[in-house]
N, C-alpha and C. Protein backbone atom coordinates (compact mmCIF):
# COMPACT_ATOMS: atom_id res chain seq x y z
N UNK A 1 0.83 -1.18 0.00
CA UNK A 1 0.00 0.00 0.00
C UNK A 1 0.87 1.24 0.00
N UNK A 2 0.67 2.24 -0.63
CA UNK A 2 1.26 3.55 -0.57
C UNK A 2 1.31 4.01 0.51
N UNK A 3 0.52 4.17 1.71
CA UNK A 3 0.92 4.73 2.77
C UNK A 3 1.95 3.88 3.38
N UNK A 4 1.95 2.64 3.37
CA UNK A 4 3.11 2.10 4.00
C UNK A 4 4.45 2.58 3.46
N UNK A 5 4.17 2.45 2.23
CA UNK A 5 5.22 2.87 1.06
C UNK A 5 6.04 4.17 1.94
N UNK A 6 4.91 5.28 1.70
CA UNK A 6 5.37 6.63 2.19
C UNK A 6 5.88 6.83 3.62
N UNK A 7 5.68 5.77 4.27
CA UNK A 7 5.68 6.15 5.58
C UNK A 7 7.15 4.92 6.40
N UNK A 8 7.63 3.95 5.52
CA UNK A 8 8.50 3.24 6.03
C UNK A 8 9.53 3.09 5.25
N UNK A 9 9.20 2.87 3.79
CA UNK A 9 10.16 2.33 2.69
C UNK A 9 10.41 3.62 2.29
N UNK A 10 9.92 4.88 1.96
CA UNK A 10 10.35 5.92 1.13
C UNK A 10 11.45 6.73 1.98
N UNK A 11 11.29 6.69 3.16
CA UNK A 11 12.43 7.46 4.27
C UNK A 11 13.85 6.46 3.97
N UNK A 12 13.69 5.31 3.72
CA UNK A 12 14.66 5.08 3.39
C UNK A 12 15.92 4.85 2.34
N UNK A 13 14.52 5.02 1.43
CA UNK A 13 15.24 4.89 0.13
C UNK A 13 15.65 6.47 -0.09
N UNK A 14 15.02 7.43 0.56
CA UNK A 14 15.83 8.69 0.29
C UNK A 14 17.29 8.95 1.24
N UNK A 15 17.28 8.11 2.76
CA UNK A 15 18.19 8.18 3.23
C UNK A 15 19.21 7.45 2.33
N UNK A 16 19.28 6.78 1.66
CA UNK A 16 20.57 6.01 1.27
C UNK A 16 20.84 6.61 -0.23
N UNK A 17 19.72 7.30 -0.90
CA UNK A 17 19.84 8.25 -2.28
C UNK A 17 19.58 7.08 -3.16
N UNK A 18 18.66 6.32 -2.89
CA UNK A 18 17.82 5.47 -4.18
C UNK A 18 17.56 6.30 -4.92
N UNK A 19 16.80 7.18 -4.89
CA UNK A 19 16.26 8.18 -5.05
C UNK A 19 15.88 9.90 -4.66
N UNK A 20 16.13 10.16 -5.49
CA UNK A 20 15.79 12.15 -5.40
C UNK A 20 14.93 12.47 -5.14
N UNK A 21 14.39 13.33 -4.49
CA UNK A 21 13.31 14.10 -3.97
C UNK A 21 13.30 15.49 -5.05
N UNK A 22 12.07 15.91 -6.13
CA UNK A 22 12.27 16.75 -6.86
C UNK A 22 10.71 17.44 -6.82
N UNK A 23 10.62 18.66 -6.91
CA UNK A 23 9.57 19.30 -7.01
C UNK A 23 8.76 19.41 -8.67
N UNK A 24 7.54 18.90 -8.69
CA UNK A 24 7.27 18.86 -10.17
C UNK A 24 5.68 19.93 -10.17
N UNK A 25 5.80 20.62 -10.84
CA UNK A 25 4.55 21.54 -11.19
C UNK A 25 4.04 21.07 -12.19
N UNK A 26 2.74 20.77 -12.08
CA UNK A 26 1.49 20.22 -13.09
C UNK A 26 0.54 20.15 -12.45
N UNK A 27 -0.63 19.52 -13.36
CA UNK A 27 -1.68 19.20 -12.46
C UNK A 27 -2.16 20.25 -11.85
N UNK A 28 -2.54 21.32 -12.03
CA UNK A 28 -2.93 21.95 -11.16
C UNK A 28 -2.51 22.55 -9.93
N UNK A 29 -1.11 22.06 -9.50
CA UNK A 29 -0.17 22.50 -8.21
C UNK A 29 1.31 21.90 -8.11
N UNK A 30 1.56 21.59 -7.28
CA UNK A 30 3.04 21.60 -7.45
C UNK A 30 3.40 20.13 -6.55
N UNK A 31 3.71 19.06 -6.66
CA UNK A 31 3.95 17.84 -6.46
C UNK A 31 5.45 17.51 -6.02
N UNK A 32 5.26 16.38 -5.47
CA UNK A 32 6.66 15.76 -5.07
C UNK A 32 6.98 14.58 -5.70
N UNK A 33 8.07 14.36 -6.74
CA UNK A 33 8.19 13.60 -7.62
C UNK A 33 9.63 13.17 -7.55
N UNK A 34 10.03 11.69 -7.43
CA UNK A 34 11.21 11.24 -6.98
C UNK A 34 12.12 10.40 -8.36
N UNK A 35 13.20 10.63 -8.54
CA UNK A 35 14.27 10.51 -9.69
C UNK A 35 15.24 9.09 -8.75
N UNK A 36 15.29 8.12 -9.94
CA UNK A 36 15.90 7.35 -9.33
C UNK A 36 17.52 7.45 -9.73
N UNK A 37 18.10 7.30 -8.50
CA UNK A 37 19.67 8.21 -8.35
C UNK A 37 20.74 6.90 -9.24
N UNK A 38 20.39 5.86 -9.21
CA UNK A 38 20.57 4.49 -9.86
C UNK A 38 19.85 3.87 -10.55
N UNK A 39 20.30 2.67 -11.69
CA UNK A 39 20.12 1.91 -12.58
C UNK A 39 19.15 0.90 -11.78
N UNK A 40 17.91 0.70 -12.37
CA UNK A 40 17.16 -0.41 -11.28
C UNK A 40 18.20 -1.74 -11.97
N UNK A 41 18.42 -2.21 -12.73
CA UNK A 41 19.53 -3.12 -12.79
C UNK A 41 20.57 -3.02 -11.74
N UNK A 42 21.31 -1.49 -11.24
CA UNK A 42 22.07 -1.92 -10.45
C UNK A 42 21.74 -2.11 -8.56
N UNK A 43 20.41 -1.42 -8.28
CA UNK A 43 19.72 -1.24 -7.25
C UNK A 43 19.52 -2.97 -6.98
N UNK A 44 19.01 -3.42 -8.23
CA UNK A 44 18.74 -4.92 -7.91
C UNK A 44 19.66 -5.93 -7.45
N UNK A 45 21.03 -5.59 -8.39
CA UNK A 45 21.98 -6.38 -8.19
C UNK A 45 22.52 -6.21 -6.90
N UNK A 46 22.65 -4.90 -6.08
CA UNK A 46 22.91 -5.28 -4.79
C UNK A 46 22.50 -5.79 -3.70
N UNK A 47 21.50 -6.33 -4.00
CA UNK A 47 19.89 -7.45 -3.04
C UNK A 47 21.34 -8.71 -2.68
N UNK A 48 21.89 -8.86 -3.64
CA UNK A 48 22.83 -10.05 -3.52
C UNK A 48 23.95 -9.89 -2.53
N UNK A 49 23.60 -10.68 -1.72
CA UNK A 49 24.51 -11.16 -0.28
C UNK A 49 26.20 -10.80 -0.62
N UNK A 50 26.00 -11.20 -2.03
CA UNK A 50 27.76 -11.10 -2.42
C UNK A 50 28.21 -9.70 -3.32
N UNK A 51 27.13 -8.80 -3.23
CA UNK A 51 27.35 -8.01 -3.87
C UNK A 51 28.35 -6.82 -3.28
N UNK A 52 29.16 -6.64 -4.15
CA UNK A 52 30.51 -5.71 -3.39
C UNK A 52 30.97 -4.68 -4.06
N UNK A 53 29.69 -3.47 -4.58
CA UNK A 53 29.54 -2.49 -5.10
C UNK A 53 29.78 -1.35 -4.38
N UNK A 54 28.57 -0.73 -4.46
CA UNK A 54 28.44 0.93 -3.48
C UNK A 54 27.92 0.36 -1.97
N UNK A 55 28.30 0.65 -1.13
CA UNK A 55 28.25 0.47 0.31
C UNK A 55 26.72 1.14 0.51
N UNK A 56 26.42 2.07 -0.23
CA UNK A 56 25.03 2.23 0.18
C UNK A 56 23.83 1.69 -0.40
N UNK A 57 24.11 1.19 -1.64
CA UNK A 57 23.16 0.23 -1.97
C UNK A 57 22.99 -0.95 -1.05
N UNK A 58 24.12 -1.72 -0.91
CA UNK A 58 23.44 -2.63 -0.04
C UNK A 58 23.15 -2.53 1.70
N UNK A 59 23.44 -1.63 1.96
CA UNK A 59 23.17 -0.86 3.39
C UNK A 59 21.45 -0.61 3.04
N UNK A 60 21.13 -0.31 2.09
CA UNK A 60 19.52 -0.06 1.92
C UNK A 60 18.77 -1.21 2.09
N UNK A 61 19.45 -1.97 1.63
CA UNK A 61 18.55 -3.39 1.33
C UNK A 61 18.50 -4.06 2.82
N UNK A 62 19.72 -3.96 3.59
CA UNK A 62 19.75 -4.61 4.84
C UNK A 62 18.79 -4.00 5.78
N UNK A 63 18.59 -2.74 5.45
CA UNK A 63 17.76 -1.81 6.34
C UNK A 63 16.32 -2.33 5.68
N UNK A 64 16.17 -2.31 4.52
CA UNK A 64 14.86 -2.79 3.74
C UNK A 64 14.40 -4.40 4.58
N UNK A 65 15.34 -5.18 4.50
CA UNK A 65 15.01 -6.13 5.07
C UNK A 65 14.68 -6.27 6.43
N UNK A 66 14.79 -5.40 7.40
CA UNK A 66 14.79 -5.65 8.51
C UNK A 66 12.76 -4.68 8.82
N UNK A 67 12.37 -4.62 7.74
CA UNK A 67 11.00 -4.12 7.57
C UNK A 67 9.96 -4.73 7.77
N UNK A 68 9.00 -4.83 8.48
CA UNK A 68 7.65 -5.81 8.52
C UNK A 68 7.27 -6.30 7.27
């Protein structure tokens, strides 16, 4: 669900810079619209136990995992 989304998973994926936080005007007002700071190919590949990339990719995932 999106509120879970917004309220557990999105704090973190901005703490570790999955993703950007960007202001988008449309619609009628002005929105919060998020840029992904990485390749979902490479976001994915660090899920892997052996993955020995960017220290904060897989620091996300460990934190991701430890999520209800």
């Amino acid at each position: 669900r999106y509120s879970y989304f917004k309220k557990h998973v999105l704090p973190i994926v901005l703490k570790y810079k999955i993703a950007i936080s960007e202001k988008w005007r449309g619609g009628g007002g002005q929105h919060d619209s998020y840029r992904l700071n990485y390749s979902v190919e490479h976001i994915l590949k660090a899920k892997d136990p052996s993955y020995t990339g960017l220290s904060e990719l897989r620091e996300f995932w460990i934190e991701i995992s430890k999520l209800d």
